[in-house]
Protein backbone atom coordinates (compact mmCIF):
# COMPACT_ATOMS: atom_id res chain seq x y z
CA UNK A 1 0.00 0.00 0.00
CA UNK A 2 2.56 2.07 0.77
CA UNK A 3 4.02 1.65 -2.84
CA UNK A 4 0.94 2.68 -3.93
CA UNK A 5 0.64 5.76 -2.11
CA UNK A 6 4.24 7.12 -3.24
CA UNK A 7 3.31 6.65 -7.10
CA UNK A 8 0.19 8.47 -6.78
CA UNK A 9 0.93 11.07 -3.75
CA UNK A 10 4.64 11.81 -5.75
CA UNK A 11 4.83 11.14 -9.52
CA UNK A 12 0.70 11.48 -10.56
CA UNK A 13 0.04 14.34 -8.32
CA UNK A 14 3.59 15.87 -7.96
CA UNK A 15 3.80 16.45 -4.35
CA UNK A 16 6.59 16.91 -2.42
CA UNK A 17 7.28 16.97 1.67
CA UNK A 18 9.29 18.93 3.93
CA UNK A 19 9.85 17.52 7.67
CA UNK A 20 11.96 18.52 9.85
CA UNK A 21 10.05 17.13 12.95
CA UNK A 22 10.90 13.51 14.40
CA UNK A 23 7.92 11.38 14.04
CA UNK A 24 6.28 9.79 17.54
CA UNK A 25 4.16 7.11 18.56
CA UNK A 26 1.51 9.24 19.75
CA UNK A 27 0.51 12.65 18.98
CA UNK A 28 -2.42 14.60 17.90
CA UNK A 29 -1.54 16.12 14.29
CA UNK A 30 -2.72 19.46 13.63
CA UNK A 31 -3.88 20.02 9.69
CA UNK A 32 -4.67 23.46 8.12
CA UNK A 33 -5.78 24.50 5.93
CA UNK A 34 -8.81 23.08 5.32
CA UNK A 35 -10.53 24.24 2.80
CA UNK A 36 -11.47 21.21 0.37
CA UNK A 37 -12.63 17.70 1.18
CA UNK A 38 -9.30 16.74 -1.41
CA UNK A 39 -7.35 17.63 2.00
CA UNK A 40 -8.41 14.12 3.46
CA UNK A 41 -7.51 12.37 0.52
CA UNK A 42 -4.19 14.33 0.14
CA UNK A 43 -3.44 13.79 4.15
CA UNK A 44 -4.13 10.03 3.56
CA UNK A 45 -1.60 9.79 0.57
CA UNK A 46 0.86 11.52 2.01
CA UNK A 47 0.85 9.77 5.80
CA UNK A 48 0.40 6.15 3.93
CA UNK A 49 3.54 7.31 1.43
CA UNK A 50 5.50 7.72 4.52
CA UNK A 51 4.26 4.49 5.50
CA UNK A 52 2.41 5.53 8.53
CA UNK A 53 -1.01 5.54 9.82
CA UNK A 54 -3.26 8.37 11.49
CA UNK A 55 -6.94 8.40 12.49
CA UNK A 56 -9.37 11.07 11.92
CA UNK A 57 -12.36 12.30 13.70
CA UNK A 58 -15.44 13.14 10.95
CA UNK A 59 -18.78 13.58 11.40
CA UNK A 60 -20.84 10.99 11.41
CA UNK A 61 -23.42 11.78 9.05
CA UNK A 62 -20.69 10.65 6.57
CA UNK A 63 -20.45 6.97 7.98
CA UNK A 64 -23.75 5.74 5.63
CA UNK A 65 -22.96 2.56 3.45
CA UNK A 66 -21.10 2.48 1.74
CA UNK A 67 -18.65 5.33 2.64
CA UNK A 68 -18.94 4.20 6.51
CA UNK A 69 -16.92 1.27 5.86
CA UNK A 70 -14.62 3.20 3.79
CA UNK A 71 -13.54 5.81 6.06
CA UNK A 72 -13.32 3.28 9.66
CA UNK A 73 -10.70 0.99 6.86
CA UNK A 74 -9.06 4.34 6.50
CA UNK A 75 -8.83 5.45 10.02
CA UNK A 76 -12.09 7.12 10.55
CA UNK A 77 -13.85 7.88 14.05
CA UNK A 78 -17.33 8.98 14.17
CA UNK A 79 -18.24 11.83 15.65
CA UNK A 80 -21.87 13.05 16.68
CA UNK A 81 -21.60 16.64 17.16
CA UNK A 82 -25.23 16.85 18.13
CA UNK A 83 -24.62 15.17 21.39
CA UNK A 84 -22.69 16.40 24.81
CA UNK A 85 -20.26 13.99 25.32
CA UNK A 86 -16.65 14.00 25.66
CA UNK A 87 -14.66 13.69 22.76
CA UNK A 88 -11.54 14.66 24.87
CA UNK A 89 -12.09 12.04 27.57
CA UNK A 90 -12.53 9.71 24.88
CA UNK A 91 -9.23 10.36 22.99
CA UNK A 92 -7.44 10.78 25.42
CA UNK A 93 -8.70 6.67 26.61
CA UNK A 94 -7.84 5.91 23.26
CA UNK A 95 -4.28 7.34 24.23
CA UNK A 96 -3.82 5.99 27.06
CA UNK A 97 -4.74 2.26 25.61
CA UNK A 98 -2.62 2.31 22.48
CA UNK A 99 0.63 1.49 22.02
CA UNK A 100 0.83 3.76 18.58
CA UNK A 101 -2.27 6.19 17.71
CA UNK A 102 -1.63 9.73 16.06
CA UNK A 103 -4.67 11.43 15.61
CA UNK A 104 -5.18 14.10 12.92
CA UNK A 105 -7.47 17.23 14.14
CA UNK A 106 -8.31 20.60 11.53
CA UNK A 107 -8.49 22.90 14.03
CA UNK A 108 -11.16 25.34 11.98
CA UNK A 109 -13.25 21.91 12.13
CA UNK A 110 -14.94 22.75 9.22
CA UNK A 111 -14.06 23.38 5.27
CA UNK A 112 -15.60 27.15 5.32
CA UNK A 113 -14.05 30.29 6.47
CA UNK A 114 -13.89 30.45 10.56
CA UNK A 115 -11.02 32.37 12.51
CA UNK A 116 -12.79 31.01 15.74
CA UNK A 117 -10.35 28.04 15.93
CA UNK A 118 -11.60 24.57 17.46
CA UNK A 119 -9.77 23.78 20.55
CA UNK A 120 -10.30 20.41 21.28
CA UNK A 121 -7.02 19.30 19.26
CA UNK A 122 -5.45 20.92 22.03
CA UNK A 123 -7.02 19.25 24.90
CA UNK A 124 -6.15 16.29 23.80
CA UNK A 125 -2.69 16.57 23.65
CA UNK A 126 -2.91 18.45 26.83
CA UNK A 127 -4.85 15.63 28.37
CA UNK A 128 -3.44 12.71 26.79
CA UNK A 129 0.16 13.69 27.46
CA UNK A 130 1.30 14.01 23.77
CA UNK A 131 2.59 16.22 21.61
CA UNK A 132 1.11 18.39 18.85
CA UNK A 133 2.71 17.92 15.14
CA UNK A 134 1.88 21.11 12.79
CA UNK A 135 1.10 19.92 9.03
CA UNK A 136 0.50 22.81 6.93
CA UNK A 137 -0.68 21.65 3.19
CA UNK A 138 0.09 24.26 0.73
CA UNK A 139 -1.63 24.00 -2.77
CA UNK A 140 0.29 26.60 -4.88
CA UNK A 141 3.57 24.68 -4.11
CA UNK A 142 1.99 21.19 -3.58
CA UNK A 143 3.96 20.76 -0.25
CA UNK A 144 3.62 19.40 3.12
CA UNK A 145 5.67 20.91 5.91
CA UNK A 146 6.03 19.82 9.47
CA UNK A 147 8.93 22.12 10.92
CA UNK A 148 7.11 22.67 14.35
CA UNK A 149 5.71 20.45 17.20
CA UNK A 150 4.27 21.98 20.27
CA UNK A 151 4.02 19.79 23.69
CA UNK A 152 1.05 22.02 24.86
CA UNK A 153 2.18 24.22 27.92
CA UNK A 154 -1.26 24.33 29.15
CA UNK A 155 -1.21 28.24 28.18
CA UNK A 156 -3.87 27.88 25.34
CA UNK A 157 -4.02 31.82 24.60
CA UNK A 158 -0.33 31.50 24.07
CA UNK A 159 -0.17 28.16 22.02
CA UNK A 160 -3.06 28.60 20.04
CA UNK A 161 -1.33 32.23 19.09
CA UNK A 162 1.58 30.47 17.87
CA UNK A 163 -0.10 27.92 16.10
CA UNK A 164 -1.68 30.27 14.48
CA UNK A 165 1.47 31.88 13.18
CA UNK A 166 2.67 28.72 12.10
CA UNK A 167 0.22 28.56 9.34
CA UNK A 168 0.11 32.22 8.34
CA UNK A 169 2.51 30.80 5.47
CA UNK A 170 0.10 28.02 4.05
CA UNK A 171 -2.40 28.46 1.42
CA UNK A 172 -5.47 25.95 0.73
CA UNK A 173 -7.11 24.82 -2.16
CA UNK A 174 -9.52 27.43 -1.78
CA UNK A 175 -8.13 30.52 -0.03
CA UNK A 176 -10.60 32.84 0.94
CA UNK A 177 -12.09 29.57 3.15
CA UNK A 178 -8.96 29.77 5.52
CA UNK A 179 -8.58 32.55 8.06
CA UNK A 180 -5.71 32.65 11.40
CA UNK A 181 -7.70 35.29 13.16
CA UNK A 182 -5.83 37.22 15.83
CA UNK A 183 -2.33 36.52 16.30
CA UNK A 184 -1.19 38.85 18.11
């Protein structure tokens, strides 16, 4: 599979990587921007070219048949927003009971425009203990960089600030869908 991925995440598609940042048995990875659902498929590509594995959290309107078995083969993990419940006590189990699990979290948790930043990739990795990889997908250049990981300092005004500035440099498939907000 991995094979697979390389010939169709390098040579048909013409991506590239840049990484910088060691890779660890668990973390929560941070993707932005999000701006097109071709960011799962290019996320996929590229973490099964490197031969790795992540999960994702998706809403679970989009586990019907047949696509339900699709994305849990892929890595999938339903999410029903509708109800209260915990989805940081629950990853954070799933932490503690896995021997390898890296999660990957958009943190604008949705494809449109929104500077008001989801949080709950943070308290995660605050909770669970792990650290926070930054993947920033870049269309113009067809690159993905991870220079910076974060071990969250439990200071989210100050993380999520330089989180933020991280991705100031990335650009999505569709631009005007990806705002920072404040940064300063």
């Amino acid at each position: 599979m991995q094979k697979i991925c390389r010939f169709i995440f390098y040579r048909l598609l013409g991506w590239k990587y840049v990484m910088t940042v060691p890779f660890h048995d668990k973390c929560v990875i941070c993707v932005a921007p999000h701006t097109t659902n071709w960011d799962l498929i290019m996320g996929k590509l590229f973490y099964g070219a490197l031969g790795r594995k992540a999960c994702f959290m998706m809403k679970k309107e989009w586990f019907v048949f047949p696509l339900g078995f699709l994305f849990k083969a892929i890595g999938g993990i339903p999410v029903n927003r509708k109800r209260k419940n915990s989805l940081v006590d629950q990853m954070t189990e799933r932490f503690a009971s896995s021997r390898w699990f890296n999660l990957a979290i958009t943190p604008e948790g949705t494809r449109k425009a929104n500077a008001e930043w989801k949080k709950g990739f943070y308290y995660i990795a605050l909770k669970a203990g792990v650290p926070i990889l930054l993947f920033g997908i870049d269309y113009p250049s067809r690159t993905i960089t991870c220079t910076r990981s974060l071990v969250p300092s439990g200071d989210i005004e100050t993380d999520m600030r330089e989180i933020k500035r991280y991705y100031k440099a990335f650009r999505g498939k569709n631009p005007r869908n990806f705002l920072i907000g404040e940064t300063d």
